[in-house]
N, C-alpha and C. Protein backbone atom coordinates (compact mmCIF):
# COMPACT_ATOMS: atom_id res chain seq x y z
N UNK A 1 -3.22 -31.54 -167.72
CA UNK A 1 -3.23 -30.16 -168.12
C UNK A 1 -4.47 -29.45 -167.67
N UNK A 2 -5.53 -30.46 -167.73
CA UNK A 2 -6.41 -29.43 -167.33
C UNK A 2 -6.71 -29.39 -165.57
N UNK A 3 -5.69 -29.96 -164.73
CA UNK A 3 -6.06 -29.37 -163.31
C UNK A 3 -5.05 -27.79 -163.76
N UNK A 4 -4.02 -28.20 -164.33
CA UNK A 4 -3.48 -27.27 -164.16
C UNK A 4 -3.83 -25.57 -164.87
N UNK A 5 -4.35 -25.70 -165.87
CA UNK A 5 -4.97 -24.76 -166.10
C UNK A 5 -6.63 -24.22 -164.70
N UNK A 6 -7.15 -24.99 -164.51
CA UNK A 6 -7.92 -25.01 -162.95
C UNK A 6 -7.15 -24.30 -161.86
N UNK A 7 -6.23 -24.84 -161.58
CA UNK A 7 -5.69 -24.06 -160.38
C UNK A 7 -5.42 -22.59 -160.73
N UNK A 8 -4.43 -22.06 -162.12
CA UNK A 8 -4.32 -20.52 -162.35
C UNK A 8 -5.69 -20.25 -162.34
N UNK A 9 -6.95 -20.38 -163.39
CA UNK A 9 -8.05 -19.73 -162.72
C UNK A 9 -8.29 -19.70 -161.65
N UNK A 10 -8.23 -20.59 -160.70
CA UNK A 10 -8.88 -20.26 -159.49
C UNK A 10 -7.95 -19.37 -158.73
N UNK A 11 -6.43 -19.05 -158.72
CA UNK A 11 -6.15 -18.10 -157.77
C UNK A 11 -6.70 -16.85 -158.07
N UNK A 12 -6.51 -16.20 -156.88
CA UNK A 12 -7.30 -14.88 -156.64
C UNK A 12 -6.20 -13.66 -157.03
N UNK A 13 -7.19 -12.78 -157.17
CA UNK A 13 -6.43 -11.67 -157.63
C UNK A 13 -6.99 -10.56 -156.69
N UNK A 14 -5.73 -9.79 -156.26
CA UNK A 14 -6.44 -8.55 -155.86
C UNK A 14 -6.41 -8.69 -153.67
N UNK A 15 -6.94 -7.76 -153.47
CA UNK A 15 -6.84 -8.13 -152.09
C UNK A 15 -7.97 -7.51 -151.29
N UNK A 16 -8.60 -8.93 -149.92
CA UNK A 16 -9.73 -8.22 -149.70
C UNK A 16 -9.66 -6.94 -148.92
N UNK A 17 -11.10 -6.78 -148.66
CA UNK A 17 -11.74 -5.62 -147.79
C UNK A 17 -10.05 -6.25 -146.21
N UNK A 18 -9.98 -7.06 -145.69
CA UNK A 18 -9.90 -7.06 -144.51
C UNK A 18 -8.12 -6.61 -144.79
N UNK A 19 -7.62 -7.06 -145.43
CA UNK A 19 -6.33 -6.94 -146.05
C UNK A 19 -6.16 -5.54 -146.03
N UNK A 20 -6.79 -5.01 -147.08
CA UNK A 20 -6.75 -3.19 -147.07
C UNK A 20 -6.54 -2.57 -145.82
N UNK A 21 -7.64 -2.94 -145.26
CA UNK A 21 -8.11 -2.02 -143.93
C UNK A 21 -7.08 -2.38 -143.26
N UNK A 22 -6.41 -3.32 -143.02
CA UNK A 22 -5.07 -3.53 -142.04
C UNK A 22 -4.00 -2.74 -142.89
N UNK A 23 -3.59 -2.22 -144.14
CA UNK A 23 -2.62 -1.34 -144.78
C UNK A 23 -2.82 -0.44 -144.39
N UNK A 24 -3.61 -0.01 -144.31
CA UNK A 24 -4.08 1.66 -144.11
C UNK A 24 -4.50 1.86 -143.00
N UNK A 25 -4.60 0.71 -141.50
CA UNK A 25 -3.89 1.08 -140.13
C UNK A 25 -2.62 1.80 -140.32
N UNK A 26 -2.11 0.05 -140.77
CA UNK A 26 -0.58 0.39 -140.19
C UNK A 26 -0.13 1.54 -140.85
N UNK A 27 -0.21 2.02 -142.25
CA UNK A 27 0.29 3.47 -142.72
C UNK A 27 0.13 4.88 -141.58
N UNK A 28 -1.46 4.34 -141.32
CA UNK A 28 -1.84 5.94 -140.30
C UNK A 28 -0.98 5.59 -139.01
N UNK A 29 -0.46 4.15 -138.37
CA UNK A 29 0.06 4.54 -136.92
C UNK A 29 1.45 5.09 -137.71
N UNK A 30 2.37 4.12 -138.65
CA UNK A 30 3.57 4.98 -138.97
C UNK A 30 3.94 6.25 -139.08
N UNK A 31 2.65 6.66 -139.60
CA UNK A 31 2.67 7.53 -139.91
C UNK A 31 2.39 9.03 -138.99
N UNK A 32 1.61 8.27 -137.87
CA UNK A 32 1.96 9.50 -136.15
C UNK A 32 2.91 8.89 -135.58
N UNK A 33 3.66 8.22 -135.63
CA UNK A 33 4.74 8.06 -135.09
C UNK A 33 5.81 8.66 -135.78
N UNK A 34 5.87 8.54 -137.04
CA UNK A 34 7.11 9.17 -137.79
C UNK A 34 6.80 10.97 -137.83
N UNK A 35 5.85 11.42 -138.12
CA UNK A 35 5.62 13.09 -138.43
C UNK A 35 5.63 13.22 -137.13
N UNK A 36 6.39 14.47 -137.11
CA UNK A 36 6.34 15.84 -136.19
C UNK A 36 5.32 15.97 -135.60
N UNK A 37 5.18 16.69 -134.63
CA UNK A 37 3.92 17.85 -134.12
C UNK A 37 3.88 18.94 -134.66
N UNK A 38 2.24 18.89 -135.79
CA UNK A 38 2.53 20.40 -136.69
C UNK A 38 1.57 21.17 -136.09
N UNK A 39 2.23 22.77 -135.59
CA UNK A 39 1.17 23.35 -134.97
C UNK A 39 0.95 24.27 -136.11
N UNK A 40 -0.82 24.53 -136.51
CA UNK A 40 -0.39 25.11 -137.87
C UNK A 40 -1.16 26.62 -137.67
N UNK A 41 -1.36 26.93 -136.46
CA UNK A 41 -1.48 28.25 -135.36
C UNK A 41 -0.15 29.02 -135.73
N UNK A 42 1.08 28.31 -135.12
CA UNK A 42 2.29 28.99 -135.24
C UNK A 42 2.49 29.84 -136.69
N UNK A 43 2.03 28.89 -138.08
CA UNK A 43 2.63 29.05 -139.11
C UNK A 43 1.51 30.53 -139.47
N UNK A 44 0.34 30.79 -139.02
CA UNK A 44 -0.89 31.48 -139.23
C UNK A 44 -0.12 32.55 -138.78
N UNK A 45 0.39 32.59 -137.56
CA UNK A 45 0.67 33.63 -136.35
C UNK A 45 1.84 34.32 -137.66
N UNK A 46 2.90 33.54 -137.98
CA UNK A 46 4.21 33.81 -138.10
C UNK A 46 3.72 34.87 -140.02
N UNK A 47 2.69 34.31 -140.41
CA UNK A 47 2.17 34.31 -141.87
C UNK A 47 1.19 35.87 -141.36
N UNK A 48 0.54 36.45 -140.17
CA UNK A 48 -0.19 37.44 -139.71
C UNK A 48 1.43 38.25 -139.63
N UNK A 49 2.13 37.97 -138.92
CA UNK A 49 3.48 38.99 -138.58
C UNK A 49 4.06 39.31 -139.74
N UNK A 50 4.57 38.49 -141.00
CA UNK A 50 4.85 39.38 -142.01
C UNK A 50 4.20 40.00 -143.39
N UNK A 51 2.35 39.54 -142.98
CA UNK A 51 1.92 40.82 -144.03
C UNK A 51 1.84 41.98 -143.32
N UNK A 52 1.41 41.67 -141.77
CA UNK A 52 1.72 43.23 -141.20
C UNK A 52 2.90 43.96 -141.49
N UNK A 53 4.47 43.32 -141.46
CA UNK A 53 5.22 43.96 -141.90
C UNK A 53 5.28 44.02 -143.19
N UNK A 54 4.75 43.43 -144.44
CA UNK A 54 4.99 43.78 -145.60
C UNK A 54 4.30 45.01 -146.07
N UNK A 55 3.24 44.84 -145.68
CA UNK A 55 2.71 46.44 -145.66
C UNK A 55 2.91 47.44 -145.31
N UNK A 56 3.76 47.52 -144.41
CA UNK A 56 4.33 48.75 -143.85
C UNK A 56 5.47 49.00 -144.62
N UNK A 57 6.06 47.98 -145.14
CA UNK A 57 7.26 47.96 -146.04
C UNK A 57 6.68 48.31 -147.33
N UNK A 58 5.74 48.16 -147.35
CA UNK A 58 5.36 48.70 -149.17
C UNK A 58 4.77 49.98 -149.37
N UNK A 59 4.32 50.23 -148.09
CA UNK A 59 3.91 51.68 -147.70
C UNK A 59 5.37 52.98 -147.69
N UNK A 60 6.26 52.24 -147.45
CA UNK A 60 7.50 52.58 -147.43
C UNK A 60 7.97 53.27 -148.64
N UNK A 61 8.19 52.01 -149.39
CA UNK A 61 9.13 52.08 -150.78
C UNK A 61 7.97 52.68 -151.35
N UNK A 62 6.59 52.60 -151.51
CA UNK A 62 6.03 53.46 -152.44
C UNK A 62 6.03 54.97 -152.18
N UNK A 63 6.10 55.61 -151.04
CA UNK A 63 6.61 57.16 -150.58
C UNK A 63 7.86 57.37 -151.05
N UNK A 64 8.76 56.43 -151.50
CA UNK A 64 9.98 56.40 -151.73
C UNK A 64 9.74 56.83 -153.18
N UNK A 65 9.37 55.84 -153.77
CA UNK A 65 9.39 56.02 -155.19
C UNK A 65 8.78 56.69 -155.84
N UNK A 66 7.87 56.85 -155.53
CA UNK A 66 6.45 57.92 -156.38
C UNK A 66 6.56 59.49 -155.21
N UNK A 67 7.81 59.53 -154.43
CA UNK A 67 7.76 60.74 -153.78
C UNK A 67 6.54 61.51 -153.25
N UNK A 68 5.67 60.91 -152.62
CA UNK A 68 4.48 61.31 -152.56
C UNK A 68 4.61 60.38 -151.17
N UNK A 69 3.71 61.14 -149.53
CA UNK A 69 3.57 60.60 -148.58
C UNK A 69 2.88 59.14 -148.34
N UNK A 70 2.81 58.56 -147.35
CA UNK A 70 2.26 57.67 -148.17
C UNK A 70 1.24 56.87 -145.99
N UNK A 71 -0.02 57.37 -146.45
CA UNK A 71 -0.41 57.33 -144.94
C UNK A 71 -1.49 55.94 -144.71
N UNK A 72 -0.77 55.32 -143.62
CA UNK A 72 -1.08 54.02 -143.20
C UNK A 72 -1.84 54.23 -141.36
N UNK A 73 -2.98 53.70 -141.98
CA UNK A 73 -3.93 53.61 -140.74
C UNK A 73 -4.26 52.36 -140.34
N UNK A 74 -4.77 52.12 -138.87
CA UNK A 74 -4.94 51.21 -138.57
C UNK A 74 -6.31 50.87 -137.95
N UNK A 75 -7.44 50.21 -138.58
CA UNK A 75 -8.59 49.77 -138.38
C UNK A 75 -9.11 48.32 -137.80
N UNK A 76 -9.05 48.85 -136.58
CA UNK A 76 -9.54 47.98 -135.63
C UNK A 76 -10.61 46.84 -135.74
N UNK A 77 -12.09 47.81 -135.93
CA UNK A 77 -13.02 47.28 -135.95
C UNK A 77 -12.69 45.90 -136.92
N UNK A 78 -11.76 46.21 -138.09
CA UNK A 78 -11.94 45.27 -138.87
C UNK A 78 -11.17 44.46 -139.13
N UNK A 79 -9.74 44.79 -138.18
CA UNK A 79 -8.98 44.03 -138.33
C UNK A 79 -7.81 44.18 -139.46
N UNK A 80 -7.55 45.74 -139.97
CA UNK A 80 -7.30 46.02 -141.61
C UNK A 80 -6.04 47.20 -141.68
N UNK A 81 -5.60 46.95 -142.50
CA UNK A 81 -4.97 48.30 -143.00
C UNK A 81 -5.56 49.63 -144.59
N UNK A 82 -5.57 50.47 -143.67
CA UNK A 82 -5.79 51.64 -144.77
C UNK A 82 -4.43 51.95 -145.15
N UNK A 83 -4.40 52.36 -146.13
CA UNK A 83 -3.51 52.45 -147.11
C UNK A 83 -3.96 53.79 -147.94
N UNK A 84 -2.96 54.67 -147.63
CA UNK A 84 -3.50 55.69 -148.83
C UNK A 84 -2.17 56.67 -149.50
N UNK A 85 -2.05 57.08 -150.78
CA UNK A 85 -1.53 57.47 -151.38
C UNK A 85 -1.28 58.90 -151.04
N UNK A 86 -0.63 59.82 -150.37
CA UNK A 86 -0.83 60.84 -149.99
C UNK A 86 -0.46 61.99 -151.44
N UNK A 87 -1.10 62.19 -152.53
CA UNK A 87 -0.49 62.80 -153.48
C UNK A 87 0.01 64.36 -153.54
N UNK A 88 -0.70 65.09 -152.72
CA UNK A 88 -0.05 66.32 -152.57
C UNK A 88 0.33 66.50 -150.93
N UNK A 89 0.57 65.55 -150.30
CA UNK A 89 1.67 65.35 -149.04
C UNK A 89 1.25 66.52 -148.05
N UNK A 90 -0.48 66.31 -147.52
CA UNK A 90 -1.04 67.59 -146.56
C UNK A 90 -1.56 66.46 -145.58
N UNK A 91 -1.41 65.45 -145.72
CA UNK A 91 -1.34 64.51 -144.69
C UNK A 91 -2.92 64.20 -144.34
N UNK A 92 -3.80 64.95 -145.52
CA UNK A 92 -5.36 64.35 -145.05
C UNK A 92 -5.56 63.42 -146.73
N UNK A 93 -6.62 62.59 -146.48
CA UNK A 93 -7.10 62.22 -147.45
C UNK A 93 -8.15 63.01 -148.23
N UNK A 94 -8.01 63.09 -149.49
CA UNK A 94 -8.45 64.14 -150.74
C UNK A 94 -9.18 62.88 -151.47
N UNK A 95 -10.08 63.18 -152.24
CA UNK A 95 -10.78 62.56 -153.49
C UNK A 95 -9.75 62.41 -154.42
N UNK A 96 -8.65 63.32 -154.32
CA UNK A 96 -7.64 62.19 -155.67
C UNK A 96 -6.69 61.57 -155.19
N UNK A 97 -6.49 61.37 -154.10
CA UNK A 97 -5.48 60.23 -153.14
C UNK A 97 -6.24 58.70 -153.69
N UNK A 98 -5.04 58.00 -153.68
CA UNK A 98 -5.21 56.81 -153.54
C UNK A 98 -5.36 55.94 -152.54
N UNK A 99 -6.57 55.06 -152.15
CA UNK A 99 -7.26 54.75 -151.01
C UNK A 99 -7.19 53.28 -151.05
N UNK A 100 -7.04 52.14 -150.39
CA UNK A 100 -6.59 50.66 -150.44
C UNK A 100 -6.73 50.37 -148.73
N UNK A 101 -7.40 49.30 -149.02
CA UNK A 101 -7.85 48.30 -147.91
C UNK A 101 -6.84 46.81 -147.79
N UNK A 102 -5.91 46.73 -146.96
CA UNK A 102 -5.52 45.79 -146.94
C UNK A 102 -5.77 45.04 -145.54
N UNK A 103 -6.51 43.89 -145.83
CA UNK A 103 -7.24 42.79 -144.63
C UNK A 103 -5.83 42.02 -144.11
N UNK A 104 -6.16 41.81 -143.28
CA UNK A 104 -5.21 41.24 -142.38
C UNK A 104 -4.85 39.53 -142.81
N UNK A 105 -4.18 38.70 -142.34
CA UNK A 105 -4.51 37.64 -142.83
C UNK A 105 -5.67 36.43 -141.86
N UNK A 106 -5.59 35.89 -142.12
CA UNK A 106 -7.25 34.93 -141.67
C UNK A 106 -7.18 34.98 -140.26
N UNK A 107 -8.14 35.29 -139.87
CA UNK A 107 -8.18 35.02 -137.86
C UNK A 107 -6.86 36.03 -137.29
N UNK A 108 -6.37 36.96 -138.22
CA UNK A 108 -5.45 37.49 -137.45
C UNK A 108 -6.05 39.10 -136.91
N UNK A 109 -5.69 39.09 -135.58
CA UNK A 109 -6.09 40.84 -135.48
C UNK A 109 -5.14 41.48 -134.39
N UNK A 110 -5.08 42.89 -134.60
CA UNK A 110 -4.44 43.84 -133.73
C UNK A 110 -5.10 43.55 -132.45
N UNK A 111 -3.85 42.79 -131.37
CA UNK A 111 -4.17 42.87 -129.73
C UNK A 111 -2.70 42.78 -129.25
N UNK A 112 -3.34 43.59 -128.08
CA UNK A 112 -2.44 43.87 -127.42
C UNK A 112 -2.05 42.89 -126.30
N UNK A 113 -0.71 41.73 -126.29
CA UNK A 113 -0.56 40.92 -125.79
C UNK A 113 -0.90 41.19 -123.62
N UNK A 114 -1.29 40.19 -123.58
CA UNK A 114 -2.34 40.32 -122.11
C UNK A 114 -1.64 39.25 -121.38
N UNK A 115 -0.68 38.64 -121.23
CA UNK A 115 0.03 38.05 -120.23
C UNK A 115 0.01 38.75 -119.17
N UNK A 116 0.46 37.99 -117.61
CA UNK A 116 0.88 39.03 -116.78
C UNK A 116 2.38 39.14 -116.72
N UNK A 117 3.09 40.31 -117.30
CA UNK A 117 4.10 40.94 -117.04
C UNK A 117 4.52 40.67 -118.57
N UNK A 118 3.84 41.08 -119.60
CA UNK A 118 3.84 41.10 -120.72
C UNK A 118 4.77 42.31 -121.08
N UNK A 119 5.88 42.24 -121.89
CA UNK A 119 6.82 43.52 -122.40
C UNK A 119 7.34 43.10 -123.72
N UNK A 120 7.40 44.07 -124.36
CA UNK A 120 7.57 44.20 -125.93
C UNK A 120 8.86 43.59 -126.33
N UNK A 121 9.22 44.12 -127.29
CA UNK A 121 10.46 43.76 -127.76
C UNK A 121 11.59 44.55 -127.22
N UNK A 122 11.39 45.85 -127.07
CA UNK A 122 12.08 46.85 -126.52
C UNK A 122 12.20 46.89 -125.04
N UNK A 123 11.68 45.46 -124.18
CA UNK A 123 11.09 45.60 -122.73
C UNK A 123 10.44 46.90 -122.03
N UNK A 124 9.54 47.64 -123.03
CA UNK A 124 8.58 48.04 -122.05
C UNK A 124 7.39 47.54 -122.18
N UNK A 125 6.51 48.31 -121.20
CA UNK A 125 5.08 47.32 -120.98
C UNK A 125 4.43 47.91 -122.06
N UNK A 126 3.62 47.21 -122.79
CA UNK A 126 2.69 48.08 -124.15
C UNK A 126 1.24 48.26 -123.44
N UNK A 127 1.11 49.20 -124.05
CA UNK A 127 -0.30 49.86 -123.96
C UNK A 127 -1.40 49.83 -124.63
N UNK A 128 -1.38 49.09 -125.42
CA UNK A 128 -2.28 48.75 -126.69
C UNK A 128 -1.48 48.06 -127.83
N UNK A 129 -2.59 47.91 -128.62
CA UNK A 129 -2.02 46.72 -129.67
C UNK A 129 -0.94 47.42 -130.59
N UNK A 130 -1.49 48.41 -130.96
CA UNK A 130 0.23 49.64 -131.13
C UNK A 130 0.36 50.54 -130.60
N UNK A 131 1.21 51.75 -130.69
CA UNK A 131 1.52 52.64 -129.95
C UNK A 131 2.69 53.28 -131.03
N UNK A 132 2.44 54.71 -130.55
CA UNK A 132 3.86 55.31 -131.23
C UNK A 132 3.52 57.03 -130.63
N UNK A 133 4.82 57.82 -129.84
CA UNK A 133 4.64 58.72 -129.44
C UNK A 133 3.54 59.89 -130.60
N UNK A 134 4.01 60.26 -131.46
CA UNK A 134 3.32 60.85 -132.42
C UNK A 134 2.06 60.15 -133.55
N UNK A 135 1.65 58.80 -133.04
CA UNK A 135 0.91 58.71 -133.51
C UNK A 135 -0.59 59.69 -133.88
N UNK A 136 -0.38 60.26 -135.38
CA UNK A 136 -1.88 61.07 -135.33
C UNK A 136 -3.40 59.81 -135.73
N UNK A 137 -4.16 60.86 -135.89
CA UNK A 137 -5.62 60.37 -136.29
C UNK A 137 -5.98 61.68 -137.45
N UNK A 138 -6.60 59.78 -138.92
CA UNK A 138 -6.53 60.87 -139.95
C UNK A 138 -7.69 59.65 -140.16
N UNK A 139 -8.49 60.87 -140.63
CA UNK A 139 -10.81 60.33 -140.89
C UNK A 139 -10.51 58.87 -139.59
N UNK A 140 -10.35 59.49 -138.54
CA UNK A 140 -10.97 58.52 -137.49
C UNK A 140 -10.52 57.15 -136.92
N UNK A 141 -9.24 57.61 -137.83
CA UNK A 141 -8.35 56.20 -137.38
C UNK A 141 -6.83 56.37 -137.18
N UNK A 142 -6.13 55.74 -136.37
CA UNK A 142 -4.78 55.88 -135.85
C UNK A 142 -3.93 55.72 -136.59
N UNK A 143 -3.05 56.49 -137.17
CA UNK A 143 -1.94 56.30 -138.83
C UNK A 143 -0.54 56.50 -137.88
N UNK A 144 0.00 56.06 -138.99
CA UNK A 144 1.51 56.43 -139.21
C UNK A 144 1.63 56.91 -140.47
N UNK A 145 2.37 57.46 -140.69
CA UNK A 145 2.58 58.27 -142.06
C UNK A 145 4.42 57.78 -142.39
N UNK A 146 4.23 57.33 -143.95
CA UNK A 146 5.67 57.55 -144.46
C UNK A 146 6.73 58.68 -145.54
N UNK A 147 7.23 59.25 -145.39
CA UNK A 147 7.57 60.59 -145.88
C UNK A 147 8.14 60.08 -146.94
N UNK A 148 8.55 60.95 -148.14
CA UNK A 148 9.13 60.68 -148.92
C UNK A 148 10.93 60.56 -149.03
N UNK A 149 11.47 60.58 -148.04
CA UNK A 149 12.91 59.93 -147.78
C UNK A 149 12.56 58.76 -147.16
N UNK A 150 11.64 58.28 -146.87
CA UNK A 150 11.35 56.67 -146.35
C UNK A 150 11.34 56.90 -144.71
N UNK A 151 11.73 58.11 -143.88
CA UNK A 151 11.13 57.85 -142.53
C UNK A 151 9.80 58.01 -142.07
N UNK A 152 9.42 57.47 -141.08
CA UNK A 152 8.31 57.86 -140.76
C UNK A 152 7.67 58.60 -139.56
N UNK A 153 6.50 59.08 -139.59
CA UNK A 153 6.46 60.24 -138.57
C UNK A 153 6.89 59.78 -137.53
N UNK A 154 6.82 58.69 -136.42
CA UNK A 154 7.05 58.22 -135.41
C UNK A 154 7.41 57.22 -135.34
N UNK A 155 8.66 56.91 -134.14
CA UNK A 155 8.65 55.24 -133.70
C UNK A 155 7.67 55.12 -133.32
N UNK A 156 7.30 53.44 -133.64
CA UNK A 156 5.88 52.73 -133.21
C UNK A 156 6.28 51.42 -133.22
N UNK A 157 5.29 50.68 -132.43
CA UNK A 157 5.34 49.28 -132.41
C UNK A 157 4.02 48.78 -132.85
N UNK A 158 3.40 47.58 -133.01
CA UNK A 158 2.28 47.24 -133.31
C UNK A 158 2.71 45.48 -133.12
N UNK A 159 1.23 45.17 -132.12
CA UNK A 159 1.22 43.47 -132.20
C UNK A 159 0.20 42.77 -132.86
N UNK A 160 0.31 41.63 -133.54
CA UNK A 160 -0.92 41.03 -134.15
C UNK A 160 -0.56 39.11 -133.73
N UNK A 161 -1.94 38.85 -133.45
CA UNK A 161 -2.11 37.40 -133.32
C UNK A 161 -3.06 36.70 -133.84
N UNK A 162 -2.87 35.42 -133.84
CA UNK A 162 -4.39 34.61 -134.36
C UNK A 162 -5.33 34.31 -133.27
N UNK A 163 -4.61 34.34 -132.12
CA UNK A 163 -5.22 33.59 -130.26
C UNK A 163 -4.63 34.19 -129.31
N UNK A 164 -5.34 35.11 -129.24
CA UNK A 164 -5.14 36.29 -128.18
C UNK A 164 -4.88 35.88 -126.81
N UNK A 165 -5.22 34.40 -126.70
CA UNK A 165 -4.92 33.61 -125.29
C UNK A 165 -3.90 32.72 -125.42
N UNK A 166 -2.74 32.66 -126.70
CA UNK A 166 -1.78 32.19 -126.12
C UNK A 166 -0.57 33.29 -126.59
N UNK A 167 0.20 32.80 -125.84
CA UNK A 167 1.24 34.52 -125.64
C UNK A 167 2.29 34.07 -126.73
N UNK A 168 2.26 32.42 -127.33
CA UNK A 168 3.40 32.11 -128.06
C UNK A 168 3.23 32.61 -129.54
N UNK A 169 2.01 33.06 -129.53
CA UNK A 169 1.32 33.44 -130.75
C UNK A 169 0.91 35.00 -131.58
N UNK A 170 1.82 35.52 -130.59
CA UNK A 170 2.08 37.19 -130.72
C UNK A 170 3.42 37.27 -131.75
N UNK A 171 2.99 38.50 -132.57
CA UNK A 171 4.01 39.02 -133.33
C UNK A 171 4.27 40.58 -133.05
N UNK A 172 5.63 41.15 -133.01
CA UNK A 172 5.57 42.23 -132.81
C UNK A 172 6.11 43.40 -134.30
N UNK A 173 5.81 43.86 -134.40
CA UNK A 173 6.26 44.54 -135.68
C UNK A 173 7.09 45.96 -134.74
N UNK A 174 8.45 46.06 -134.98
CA UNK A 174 9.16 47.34 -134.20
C UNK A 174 9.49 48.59 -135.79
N UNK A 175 8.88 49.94 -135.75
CA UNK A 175 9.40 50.49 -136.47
C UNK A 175 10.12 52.01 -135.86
N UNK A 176 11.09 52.10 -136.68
CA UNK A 176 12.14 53.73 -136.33
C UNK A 176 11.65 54.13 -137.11
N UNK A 177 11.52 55.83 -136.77
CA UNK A 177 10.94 57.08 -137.00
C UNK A 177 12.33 57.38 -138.15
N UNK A 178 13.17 57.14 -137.53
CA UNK A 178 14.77 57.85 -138.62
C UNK A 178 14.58 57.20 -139.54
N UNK A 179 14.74 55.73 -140.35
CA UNK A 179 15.19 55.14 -140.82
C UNK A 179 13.52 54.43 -141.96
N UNK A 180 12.56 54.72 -141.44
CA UNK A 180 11.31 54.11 -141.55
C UNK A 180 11.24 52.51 -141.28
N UNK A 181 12.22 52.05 -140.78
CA UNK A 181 12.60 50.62 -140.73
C UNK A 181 11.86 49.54 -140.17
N UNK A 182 11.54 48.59 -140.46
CA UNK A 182 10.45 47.82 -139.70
C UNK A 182 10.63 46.09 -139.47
N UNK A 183 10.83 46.39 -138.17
CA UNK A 183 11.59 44.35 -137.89
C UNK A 183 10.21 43.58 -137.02
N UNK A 184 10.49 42.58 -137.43
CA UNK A 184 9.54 41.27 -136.77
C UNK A 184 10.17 40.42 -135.95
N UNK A 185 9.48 40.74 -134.88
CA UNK A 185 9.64 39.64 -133.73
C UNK A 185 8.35 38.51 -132.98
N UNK A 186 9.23 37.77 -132.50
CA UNK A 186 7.84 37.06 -132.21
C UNK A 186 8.22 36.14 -130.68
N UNK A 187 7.51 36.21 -129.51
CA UNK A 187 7.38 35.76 -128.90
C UNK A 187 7.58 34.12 -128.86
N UNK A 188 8.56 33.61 -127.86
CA UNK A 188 8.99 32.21 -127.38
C UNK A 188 8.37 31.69 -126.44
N UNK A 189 7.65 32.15 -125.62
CA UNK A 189 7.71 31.90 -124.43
C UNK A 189 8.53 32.39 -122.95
N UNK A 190 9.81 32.80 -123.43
CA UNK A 190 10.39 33.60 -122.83
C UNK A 190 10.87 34.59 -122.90
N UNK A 191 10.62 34.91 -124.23
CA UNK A 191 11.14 36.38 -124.74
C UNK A 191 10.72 36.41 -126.27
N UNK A 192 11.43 38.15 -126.95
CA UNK A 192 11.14 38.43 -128.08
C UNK A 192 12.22 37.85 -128.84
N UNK A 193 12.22 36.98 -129.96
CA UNK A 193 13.59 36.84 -130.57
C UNK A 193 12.98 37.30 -132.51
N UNK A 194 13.63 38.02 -133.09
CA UNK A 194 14.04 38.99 -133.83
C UNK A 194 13.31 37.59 -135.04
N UNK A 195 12.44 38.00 -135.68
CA UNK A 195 12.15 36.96 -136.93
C UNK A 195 13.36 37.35 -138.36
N UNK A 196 13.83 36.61 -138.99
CA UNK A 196 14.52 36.79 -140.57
C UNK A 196 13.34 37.14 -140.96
N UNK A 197 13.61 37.92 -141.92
CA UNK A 197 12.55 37.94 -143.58
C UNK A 197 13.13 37.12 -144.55
């Protein structure tokens, strides 16, 4: 009895240093072999394309609802949206307008895609990072304005990316002047194809 009580003490419990370190190879090769390629650029790019459009969409429905204009500028330097409440609808900003800064999302900014033979969604060539025939300038920066039936002063387009040097990484935001309507597209490689919301 008593080897045999000897032998259970003496087995070991537990597992060494060298044991481990060979589990937690083999987990990490399974484990690039089994996962995908995550590009997490794309998801940044795709995550920059619809706060640009959500903002324009909320710029929208709030002219809608509170019947009051509702004027959206676009700030370069910083990469941002102005946002302002137009309350008596004269299309300048007043001390009792409501004024809002909305930042872009991380590493994302207004550029104007730079491929050679670069064309929008609409296939023409863009001219800047947006554009819209009637685009005005209100305190020093390039707006669109949304009216209170929800159109807005002008068709416009606007592009935003995280890496201005790769072209797969462009989003295009398309909006109608009739309708105030505003769709997301995003560059393949070979073309614009139309993002869901």
């Amino acid at each position: 009895m008593n080897t045999i009580a000897g032998r259970i003490k003496g087995k070991r419990r537990g597992l060494t240093l060298i044991e481990m370190v060979m589990v937690v190879v083999i987990i990490g090769i399974m484990a690039k072999i089994t996962l995908p390629n995550f590009n997490i650029n794309r998801y940044r790019a795709d995550g920059a394309g619809r706060l640009a459009r959500v903002i324009l969409q909320e710029a929208q429905r709030n002219a809608i609802t509170r019947q009051s204009n509702v004027i959206v500028s676009f700030d370069v330097s910083y990469n941002r949206f102005r946002v302002v409440q137009d309350y008596n609808n004269n299309d300048t900003i007043n001390t009792t307008d409501l004024v809002q800064w909305r930042n872009m999302g991380e590493g994302a900014v207004f550029a104007k895609p730079a491929w050679t033979g670069a064309v929008g969604a609409d296939s023409t060539t863009p001219t800047a990072a947006f554009a819209g025939a009637q685009l005005v300038t209100v305190s020093g920066l390039p707006t669109i304005i949304f009216r209170r039936d929800g159109s807005a002063s002008t068709n416009f387009y606007l592009f935003v990316t995280t890496r201005a040097n790769v072209s797969t990484e462009y989003r295009e935001i398309m909006c109608v002047a009739s309708t105030g309507r505003c769709d997301l597209y995003k560059y393949n490689g070979k073309g614009w194809v139309r993002m869901t919301s």
